[in-house]
N, C-alpha and C. Protein backbone atom coordinates (compact mmCIF):
# COMPACT_ATOMS: atom_id res chain seq x y z
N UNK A 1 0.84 -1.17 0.00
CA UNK A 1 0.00 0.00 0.00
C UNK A 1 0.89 1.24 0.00
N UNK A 2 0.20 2.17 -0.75
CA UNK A 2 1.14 3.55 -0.76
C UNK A 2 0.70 4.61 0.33
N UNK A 3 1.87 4.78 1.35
CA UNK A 3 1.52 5.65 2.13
C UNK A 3 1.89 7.30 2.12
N UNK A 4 0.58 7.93 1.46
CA UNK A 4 0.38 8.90 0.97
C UNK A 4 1.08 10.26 1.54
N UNK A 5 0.79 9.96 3.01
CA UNK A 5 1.58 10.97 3.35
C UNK A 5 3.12 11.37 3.37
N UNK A 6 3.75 10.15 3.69
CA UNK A 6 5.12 9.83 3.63
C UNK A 6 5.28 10.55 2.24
N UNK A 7 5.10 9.77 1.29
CA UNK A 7 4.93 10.14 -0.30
C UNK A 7 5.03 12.19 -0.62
N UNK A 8 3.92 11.90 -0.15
CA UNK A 8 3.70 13.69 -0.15
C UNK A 8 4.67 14.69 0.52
N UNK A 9 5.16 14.05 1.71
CA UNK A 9 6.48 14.79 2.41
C UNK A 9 7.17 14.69 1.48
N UNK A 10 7.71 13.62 1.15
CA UNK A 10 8.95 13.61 -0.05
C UNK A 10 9.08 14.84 -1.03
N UNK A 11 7.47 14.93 -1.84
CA UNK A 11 7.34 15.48 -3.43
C UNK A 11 7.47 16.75 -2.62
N UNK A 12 6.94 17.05 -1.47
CA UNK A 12 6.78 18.37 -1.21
C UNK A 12 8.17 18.76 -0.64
N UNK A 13 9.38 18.02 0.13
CA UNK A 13 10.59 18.54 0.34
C UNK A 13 11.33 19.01 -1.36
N UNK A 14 10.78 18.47 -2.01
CA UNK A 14 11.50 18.91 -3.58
C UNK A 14 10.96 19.42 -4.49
N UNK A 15 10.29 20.09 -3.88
CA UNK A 15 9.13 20.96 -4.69
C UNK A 15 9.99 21.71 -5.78
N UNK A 16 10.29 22.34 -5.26
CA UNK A 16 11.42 23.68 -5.73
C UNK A 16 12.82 23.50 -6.31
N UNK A 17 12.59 22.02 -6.41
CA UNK A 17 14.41 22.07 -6.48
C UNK A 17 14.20 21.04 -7.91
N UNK A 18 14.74 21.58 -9.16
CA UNK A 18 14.90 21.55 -10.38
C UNK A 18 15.64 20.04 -10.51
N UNK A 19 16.93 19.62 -10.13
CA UNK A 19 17.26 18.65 -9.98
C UNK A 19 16.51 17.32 -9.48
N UNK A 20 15.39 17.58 -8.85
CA UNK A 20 15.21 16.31 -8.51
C UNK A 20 14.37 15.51 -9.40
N UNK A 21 13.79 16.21 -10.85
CA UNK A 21 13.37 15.49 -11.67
C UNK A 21 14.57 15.28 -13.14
N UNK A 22 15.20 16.12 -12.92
CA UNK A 22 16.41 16.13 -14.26
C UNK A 22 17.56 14.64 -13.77
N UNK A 23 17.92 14.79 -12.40
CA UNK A 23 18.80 13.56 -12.10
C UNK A 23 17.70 12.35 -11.87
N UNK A 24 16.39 12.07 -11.96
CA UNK A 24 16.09 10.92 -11.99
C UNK A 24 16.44 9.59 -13.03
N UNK A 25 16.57 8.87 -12.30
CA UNK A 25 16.75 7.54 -13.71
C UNK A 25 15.85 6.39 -14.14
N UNK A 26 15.61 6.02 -15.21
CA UNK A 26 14.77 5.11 -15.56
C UNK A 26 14.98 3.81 -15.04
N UNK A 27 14.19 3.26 -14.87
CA UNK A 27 14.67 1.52 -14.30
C UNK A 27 15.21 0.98 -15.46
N UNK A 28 15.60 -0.18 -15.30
CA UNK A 28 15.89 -0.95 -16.45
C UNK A 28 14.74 -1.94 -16.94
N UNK A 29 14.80 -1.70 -18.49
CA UNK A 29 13.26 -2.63 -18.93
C UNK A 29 13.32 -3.93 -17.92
N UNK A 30 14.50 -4.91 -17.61
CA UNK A 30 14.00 -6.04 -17.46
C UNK A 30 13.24 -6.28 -16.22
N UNK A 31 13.89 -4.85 -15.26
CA UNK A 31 12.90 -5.09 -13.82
C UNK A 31 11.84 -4.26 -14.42
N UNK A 32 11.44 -3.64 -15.17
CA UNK A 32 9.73 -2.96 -15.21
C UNK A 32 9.17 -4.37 -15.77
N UNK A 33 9.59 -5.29 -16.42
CA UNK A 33 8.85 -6.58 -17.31
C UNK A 33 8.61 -7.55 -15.97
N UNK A 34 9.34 -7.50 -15.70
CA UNK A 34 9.98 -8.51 -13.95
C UNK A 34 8.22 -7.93 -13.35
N UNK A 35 7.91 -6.72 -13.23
CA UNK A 35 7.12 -6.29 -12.27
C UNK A 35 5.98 -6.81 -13.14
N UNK A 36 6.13 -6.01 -14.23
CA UNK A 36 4.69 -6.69 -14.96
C UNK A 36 4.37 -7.95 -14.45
N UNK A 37 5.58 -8.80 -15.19
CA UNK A 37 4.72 -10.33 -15.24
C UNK A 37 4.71 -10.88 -13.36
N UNK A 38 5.34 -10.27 -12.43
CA UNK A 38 4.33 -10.40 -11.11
C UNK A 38 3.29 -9.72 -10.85
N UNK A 39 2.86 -8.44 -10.88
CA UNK A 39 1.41 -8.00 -10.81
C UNK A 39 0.83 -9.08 -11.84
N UNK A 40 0.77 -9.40 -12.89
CA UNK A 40 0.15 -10.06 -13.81
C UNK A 40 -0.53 -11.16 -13.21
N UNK A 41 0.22 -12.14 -12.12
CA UNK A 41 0.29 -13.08 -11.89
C UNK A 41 -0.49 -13.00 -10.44
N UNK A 42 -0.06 -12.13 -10.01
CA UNK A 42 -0.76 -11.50 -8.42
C UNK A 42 -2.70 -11.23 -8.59
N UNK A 43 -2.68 -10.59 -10.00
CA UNK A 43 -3.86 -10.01 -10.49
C UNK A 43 -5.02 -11.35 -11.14
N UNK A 44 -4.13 -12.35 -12.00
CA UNK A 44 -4.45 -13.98 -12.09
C UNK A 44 -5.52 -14.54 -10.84
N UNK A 45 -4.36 -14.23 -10.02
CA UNK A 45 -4.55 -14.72 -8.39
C UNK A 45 -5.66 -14.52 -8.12
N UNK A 46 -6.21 -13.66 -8.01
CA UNK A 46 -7.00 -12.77 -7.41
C UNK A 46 -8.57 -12.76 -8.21
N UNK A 47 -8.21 -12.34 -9.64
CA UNK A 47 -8.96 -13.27 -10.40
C UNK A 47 -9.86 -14.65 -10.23
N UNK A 48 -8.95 -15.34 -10.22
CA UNK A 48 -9.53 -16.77 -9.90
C UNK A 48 -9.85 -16.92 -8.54
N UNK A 49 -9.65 -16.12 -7.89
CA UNK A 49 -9.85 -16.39 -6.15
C UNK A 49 -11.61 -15.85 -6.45
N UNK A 50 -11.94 -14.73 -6.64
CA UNK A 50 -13.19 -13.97 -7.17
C UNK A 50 -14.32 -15.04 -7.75
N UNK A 51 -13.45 -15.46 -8.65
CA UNK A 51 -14.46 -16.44 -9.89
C UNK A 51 -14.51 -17.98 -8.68
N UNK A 52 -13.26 -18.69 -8.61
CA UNK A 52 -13.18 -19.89 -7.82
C UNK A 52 -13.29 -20.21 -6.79
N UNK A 53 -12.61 -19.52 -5.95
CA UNK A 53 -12.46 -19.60 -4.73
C UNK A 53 -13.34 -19.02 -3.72
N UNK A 54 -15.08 -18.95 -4.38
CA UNK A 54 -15.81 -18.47 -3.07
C UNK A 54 -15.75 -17.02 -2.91
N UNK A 55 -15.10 -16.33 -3.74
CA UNK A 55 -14.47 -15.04 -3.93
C UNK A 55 -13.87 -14.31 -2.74
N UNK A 56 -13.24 -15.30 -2.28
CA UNK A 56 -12.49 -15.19 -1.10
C UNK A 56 -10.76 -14.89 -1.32
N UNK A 57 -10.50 -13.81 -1.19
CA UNK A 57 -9.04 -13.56 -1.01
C UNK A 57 -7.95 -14.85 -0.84
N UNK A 58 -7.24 -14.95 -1.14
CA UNK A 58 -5.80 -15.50 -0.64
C UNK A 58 -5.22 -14.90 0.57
N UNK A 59 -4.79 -15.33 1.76
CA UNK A 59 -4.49 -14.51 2.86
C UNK A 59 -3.01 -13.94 2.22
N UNK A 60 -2.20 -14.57 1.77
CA UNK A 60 -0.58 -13.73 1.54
C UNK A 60 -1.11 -12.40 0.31
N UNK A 61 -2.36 -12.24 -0.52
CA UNK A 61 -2.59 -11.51 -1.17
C UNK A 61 -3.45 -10.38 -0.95
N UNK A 62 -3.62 -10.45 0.76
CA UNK A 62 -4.21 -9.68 1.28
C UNK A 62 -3.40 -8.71 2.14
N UNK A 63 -3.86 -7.60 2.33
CA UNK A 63 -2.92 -6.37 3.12
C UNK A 63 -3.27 -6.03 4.29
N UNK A 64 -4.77 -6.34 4.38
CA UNK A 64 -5.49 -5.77 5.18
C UNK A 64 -5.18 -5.81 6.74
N UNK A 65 -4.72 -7.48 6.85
CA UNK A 65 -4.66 -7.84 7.93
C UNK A 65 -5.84 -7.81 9.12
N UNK A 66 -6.32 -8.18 8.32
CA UNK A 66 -7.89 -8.36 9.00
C UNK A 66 -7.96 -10.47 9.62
N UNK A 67 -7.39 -10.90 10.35
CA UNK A 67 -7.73 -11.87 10.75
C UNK A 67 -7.98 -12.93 10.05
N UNK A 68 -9.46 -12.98 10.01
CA UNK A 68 -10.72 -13.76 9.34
C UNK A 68 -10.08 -13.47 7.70
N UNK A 69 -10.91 -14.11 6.81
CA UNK A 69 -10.35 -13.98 5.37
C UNK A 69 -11.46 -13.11 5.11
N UNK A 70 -10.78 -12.62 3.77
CA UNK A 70 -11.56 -11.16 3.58
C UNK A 70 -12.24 -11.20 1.44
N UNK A 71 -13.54 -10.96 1.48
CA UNK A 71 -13.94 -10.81 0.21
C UNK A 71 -13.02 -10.41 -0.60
N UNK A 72 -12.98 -10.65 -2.05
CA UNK A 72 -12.44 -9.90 -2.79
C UNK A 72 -13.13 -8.75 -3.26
N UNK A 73 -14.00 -8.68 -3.00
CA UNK A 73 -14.78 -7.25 -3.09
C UNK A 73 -14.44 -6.43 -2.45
N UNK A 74 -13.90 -6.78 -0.98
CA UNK A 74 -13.74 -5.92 0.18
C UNK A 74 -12.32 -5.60 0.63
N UNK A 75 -11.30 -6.24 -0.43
CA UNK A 75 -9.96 -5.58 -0.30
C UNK A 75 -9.69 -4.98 -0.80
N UNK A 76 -8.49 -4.11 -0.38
CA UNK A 76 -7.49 -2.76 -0.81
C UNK A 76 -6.63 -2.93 -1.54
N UNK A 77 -6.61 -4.01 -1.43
CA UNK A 77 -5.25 -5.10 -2.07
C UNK A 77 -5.66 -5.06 -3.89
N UNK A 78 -7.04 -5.75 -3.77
CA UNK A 78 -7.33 -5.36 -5.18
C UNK A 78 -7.40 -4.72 -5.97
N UNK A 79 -7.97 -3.31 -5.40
CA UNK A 79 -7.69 -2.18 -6.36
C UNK A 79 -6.44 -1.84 -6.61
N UNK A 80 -5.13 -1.91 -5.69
CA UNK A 80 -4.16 -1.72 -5.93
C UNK A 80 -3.59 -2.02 -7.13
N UNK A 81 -3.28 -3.41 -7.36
CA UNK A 81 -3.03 -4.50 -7.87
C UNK A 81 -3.55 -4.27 -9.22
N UNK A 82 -5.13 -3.91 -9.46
CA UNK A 82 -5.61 -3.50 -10.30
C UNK A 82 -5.18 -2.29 -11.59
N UNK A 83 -4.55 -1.24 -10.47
CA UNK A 83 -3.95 -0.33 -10.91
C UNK A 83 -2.73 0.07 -11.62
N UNK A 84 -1.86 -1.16 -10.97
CA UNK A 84 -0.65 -1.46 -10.70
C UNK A 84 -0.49 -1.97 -12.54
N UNK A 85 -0.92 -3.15 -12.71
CA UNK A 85 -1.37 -3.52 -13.98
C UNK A 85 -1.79 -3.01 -14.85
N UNK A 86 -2.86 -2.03 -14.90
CA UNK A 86 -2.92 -1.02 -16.00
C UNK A 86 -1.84 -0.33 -16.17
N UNK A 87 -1.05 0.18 -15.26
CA UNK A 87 -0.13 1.07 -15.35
C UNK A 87 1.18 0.75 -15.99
N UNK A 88 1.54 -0.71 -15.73
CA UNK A 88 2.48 -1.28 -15.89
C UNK A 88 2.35 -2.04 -17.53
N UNK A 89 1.29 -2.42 -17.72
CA UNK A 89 0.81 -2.92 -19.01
C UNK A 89 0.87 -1.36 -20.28
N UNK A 90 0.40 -0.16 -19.27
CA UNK A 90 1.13 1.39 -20.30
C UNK A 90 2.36 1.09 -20.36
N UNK A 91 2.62 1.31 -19.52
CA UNK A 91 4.69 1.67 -19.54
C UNK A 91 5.28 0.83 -20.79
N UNK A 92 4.88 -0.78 -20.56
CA UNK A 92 5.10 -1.57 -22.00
C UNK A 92 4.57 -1.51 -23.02
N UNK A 93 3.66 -1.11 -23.18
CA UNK A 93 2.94 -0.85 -24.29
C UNK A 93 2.39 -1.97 -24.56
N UNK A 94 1.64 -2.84 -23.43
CA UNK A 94 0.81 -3.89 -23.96
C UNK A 94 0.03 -3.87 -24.96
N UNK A 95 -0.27 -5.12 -25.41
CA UNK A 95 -1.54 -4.94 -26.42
C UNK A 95 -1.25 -3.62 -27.49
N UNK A 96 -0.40 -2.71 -27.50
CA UNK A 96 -0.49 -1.68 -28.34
C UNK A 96 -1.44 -0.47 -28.07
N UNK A 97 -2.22 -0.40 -26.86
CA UNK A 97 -3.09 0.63 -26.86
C UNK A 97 -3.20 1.94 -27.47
N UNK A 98 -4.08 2.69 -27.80
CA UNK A 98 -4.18 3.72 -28.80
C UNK A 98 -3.84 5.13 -27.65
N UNK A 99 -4.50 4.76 -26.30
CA UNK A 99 -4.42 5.72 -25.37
C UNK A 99 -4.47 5.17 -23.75
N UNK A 100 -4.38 5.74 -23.07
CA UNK A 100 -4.16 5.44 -21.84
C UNK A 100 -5.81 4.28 -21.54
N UNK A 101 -7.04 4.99 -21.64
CA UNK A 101 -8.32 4.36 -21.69
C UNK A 101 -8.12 3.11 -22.61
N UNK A 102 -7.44 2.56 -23.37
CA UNK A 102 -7.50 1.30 -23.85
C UNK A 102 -6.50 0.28 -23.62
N UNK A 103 -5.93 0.59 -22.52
CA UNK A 103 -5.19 -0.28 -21.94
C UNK A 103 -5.88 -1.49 -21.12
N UNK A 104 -5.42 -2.78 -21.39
CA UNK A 104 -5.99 -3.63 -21.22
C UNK A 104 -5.32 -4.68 -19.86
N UNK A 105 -6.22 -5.46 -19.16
CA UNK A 105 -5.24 -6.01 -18.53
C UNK A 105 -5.72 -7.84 -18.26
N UNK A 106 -5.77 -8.14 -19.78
CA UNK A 106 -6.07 -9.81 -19.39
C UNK A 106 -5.52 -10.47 -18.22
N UNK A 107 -6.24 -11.42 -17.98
CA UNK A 107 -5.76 -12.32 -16.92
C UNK A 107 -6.63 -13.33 -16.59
């Protein structure tokens, strides 16, 4: 989970300071592909947990830490994950999409 505030301290200590987007560096394709094909696989998961599994979460694919097992409707985990995959399926240019809205994320 992204903790927003932490996050926001950061962007906001470098608000002002020109360098901190000129010295950034790109990852290297093979860890952005690396990430893909685990969200991919995380998102699978989760998938089939929905459809198969009673639509009951996987506990290691859950964040929540809620005890008891938790809907897949009702985790945080999912939307994440969800997101994570569209985003990551842009960066590669899955499928070829025409625009950000036609990015796809089989599974």
């Amino acid at each position: 989970m992204c903790n927003v505030e932490k996050l926001a301290g950061i962007l906001a200590e470098h608000e002002d300071d020109p360098s901190f987007i000129s010295d950034a560096k790109l990852r290297p394709a093979s860890e952005i592909l690396d990430a893909q094909d685990l969200t991919m696989r995380i998102h699978w998961a989760i998938r089939d947990a929905q459809v198969r599994q009673g639509g009951v979460i996987p506990e290691e694919l859950d964040w929540s830490e809620d005890p008891e097992c938790i809907a897949v409707t009702l985790s945080a985990a999912v939307g994440v994950v969800e997101e994570r995959h569209n985003v990551l399926n842009w960066i590669v240019n899955f499928l070829c999409p025409k625009s950000w809205d036609d990015v796809d994320t089989p599974t």
